[in-house]
Protein backbone atom coordinates (compact mmCIF):
# COMPACT_ATOMS: atom_id res chain seq x y z
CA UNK A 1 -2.04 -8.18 7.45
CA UNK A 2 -4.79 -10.54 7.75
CA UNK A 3 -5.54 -13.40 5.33
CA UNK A 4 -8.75 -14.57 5.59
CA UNK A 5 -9.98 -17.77 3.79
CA UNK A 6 -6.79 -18.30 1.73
CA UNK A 7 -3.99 -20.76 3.01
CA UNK A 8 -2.03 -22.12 0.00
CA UNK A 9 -1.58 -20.82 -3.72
CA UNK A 10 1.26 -21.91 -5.99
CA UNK A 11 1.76 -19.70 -9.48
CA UNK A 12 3.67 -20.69 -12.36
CA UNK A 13 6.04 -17.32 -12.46
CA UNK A 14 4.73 -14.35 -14.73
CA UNK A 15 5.43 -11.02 -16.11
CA UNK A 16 4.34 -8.37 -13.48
CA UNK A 17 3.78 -10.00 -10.39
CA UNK A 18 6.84 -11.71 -8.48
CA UNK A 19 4.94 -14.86 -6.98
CA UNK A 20 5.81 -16.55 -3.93
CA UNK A 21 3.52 -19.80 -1.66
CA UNK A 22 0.90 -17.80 1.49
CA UNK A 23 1.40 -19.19 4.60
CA UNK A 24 -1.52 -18.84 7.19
CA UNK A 25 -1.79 -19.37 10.82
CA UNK A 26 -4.55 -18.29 12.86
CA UNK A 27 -5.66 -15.76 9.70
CA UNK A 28 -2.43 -13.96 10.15
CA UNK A 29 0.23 -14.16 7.16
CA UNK A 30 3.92 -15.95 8.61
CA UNK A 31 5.63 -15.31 5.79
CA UNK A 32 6.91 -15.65 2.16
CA UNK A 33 8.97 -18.31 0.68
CA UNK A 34 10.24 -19.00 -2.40
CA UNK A 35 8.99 -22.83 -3.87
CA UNK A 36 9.49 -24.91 -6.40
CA UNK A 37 7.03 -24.39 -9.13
CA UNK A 38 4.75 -27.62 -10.33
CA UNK A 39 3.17 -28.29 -13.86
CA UNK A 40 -0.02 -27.36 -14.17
CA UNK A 41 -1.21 -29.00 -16.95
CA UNK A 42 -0.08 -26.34 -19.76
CA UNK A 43 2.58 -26.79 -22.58
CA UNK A 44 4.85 -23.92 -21.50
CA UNK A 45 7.51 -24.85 -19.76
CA UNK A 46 7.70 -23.40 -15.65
CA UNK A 47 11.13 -22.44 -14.30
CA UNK A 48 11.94 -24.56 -11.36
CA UNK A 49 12.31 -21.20 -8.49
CA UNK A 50 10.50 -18.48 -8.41
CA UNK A 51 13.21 -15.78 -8.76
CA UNK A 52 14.77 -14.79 -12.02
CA UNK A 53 18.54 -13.32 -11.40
CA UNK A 54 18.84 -11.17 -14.34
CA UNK A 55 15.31 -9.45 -13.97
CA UNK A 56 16.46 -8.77 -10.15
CA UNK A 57 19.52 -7.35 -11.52
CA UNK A 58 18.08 -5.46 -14.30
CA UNK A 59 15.26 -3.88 -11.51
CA UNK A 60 17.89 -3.61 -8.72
CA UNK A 61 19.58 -0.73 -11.55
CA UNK A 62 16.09 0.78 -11.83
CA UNK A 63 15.73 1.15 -8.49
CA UNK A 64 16.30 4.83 -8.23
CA UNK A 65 13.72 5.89 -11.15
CA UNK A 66 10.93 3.10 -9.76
CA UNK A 67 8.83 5.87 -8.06
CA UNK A 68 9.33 8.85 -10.42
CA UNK A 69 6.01 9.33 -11.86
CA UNK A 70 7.44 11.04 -14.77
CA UNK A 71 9.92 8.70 -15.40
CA UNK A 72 11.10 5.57 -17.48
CA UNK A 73 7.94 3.67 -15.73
CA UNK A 74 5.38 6.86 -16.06
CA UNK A 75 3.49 4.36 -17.45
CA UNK A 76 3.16 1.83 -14.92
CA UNK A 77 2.07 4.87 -12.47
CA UNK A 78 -0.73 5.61 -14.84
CA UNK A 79 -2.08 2.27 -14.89
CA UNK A 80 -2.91 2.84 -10.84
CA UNK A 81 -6.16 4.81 -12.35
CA UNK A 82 -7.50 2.09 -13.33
CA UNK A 83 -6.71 -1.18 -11.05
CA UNK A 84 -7.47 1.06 -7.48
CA UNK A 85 -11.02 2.00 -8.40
CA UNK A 86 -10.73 -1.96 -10.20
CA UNK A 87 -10.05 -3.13 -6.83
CA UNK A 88 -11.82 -0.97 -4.79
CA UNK A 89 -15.34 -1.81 -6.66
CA UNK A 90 -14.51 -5.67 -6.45
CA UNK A 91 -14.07 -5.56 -2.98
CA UNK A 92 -17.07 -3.24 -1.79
CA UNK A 93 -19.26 -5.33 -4.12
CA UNK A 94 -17.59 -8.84 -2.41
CA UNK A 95 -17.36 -7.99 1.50
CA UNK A 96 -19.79 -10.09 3.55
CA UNK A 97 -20.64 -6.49 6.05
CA UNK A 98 -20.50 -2.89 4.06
CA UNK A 99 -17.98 -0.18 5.51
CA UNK A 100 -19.46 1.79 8.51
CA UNK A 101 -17.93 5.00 6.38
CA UNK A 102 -19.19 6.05 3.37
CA UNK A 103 -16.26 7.77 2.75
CA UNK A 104 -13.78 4.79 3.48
CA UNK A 105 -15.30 2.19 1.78
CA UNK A 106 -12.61 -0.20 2.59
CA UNK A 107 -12.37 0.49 6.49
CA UNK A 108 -12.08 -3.03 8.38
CA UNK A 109 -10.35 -4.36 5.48
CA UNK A 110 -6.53 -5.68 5.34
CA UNK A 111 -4.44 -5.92 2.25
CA UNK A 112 -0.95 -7.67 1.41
CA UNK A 113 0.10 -6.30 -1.89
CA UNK A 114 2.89 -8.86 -3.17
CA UNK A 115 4.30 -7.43 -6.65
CA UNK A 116 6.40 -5.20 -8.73
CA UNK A 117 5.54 -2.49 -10.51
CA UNK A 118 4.32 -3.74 -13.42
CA UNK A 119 1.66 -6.12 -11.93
CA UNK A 120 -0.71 -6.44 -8.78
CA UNK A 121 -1.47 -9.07 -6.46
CA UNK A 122 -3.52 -8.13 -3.63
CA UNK A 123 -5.36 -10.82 -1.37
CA UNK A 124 -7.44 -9.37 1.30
CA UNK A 125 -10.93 -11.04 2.76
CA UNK A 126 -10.60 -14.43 -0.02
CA UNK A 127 -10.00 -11.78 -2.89
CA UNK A 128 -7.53 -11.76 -5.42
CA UNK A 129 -6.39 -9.12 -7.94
CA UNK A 130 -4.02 -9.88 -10.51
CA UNK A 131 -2.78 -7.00 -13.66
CA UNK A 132 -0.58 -8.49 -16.24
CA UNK A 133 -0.03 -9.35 -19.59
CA UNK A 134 -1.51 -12.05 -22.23
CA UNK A 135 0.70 -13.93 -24.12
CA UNK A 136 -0.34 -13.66 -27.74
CA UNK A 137 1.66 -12.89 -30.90
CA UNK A 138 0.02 -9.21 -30.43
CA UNK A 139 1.28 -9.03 -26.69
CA UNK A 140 4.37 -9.77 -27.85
CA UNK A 141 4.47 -7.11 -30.55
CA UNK A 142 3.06 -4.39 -28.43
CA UNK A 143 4.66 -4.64 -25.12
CA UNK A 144 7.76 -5.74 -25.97
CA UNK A 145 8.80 -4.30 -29.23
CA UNK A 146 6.38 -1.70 -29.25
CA UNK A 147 6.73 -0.65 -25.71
CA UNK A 148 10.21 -0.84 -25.02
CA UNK A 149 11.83 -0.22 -28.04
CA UNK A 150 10.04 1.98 -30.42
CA UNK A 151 7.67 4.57 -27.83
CA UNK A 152 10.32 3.39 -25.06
CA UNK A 153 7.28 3.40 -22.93
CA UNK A 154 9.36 1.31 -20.35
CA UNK A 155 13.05 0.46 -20.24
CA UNK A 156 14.28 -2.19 -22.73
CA UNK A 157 14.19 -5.71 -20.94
CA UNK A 158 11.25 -4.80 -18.92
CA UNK A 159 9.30 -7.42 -20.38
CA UNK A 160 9.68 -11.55 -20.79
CA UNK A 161 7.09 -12.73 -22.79
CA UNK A 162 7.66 -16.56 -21.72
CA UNK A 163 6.63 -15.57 -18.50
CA UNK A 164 3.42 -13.93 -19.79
CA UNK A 165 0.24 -15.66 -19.00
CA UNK A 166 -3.45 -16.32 -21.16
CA UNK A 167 -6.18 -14.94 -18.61
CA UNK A 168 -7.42 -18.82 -19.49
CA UNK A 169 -4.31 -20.25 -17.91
CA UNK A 170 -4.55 -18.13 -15.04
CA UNK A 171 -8.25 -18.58 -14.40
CA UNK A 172 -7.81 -22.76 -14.72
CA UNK A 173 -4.84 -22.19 -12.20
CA UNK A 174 -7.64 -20.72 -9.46
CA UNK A 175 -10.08 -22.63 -9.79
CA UNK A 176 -8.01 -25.75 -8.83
CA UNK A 177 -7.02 -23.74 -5.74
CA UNK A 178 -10.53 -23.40 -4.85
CA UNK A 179 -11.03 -20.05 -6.55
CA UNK A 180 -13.42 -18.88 -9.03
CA UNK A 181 -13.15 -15.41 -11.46
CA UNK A 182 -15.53 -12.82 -10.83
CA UNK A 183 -13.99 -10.20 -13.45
CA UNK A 184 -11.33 -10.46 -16.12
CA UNK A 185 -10.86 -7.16 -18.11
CA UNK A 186 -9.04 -5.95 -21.00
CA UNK A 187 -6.55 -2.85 -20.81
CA UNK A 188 -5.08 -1.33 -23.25
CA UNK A 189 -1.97 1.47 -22.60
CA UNK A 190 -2.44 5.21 -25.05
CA UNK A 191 1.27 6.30 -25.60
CA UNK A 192 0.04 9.43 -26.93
CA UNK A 193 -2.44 10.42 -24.05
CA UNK A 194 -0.43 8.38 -21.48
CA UNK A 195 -3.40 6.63 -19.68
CA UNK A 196 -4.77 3.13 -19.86
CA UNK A 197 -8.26 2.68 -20.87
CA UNK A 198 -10.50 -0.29 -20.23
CA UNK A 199 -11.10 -2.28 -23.43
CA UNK A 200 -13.17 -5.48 -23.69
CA UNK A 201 -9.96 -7.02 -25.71
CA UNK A 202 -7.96 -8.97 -23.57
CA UNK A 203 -5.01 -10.02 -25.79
CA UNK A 204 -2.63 -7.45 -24.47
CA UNK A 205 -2.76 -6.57 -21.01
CA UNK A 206 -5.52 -7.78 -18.82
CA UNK A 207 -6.79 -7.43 -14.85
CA UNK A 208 -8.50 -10.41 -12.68
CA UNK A 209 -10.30 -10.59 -9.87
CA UNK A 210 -11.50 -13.45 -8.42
CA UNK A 211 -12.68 -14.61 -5.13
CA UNK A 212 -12.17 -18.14 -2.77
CA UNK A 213 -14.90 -20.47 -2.82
């Protein structure tokens, strides 16, 4: 899985996306490591590793349902509508040479996907996609009490809202690894019609895409 243009990124650890430090040789991706996490300048406090033993347990008892579309994270599935075509766009509209096929208009392109369900981190060709969650009062509310435990949307614990990140925080974070936001988006999750629809309010959930200098 080829990384080109990115060597190094270090992320404070977040909601949705299990983060981990890129190593790059030759444009190829070695491997991924777990690192010690560095201030970056913010109030919040930043765990010292990057892995959180009771989310890992609480997932690892998940495991079964993870891929049942219908299931306890239906909703998570649903939110795939929205971030492929998110991702697809950003990347047709970003590559240097356009796709010999019309019909594969991401042919010649590789992608590492590092994430969990509930969040997105793809970095292929200098890109970088990120879906997770704001942390506001309304965030907090929503996706948390809202979410898990009155529409039960996703199982109770799902969700640690110190480890939710402002799209500010996030976009500060990339540009002092050399990266500068193209996109940020707003979604928003309808428990009634179960879909997510793009919303120019950001305070809940939220998508990124930005791109290496």
């Amino acid at each position: 899985m080829a990384l080109q243009g990115l060597s190094r990124i270090e992320f404070p650890p977040m909601n949705g996306v299990f983060f981990a430090r890129l190593h790059r040789t030759s444009g190829w991706c070695q491997h991924l490591e777990s690192r010690p996490k560095r201030h970056y300048g913010t109030n919040r406090p930043v765990v010292t590793h990057t892995m959180d033993e009771e989310e890992l347990k609480l997932f690892r008892s998940l495991a079964n349902s993870w891929w049942n579309e219908t299931g306890d994270f239906e909703a998570l599935h649903a939110m795939n509508k929205l971030r492929v075509p998110f991702i697809r766009d950003g990347l047709v509209q970003t590559r240097e040479e356009p796709s010999p096929s019309i019909s594969q208009p991401l042919q010649g392109l590789s992608i590492v996907d590092v994430g969990s369900g509930g969040g997105l981190l793809s970095e292929p060709g200098g890109s970088l996609f990120v879906t997770t969650m704001n942390k506001t009062l309304l965030s907090k509310g929503l996706a948390i009490y809202g979410a898990e435990r009155v529409f039960r949307v996703v199982p109770e614990g799902t969700h640690d809202w110190e480890k939710f990140v402002p799209p500010e925080d996030l976009r500060a974070l990339l540009e002092k690894n050399g990266m500068h936001t193209r996109l940020i988006h707003g979604m928003l999750y309808m428990p009634v019609l179960r879909e997510w629809r793009w919303v120019q309010d950001t305070n809940i959930n939220y998508a990124l895409h930005a791109v290496k200098d």
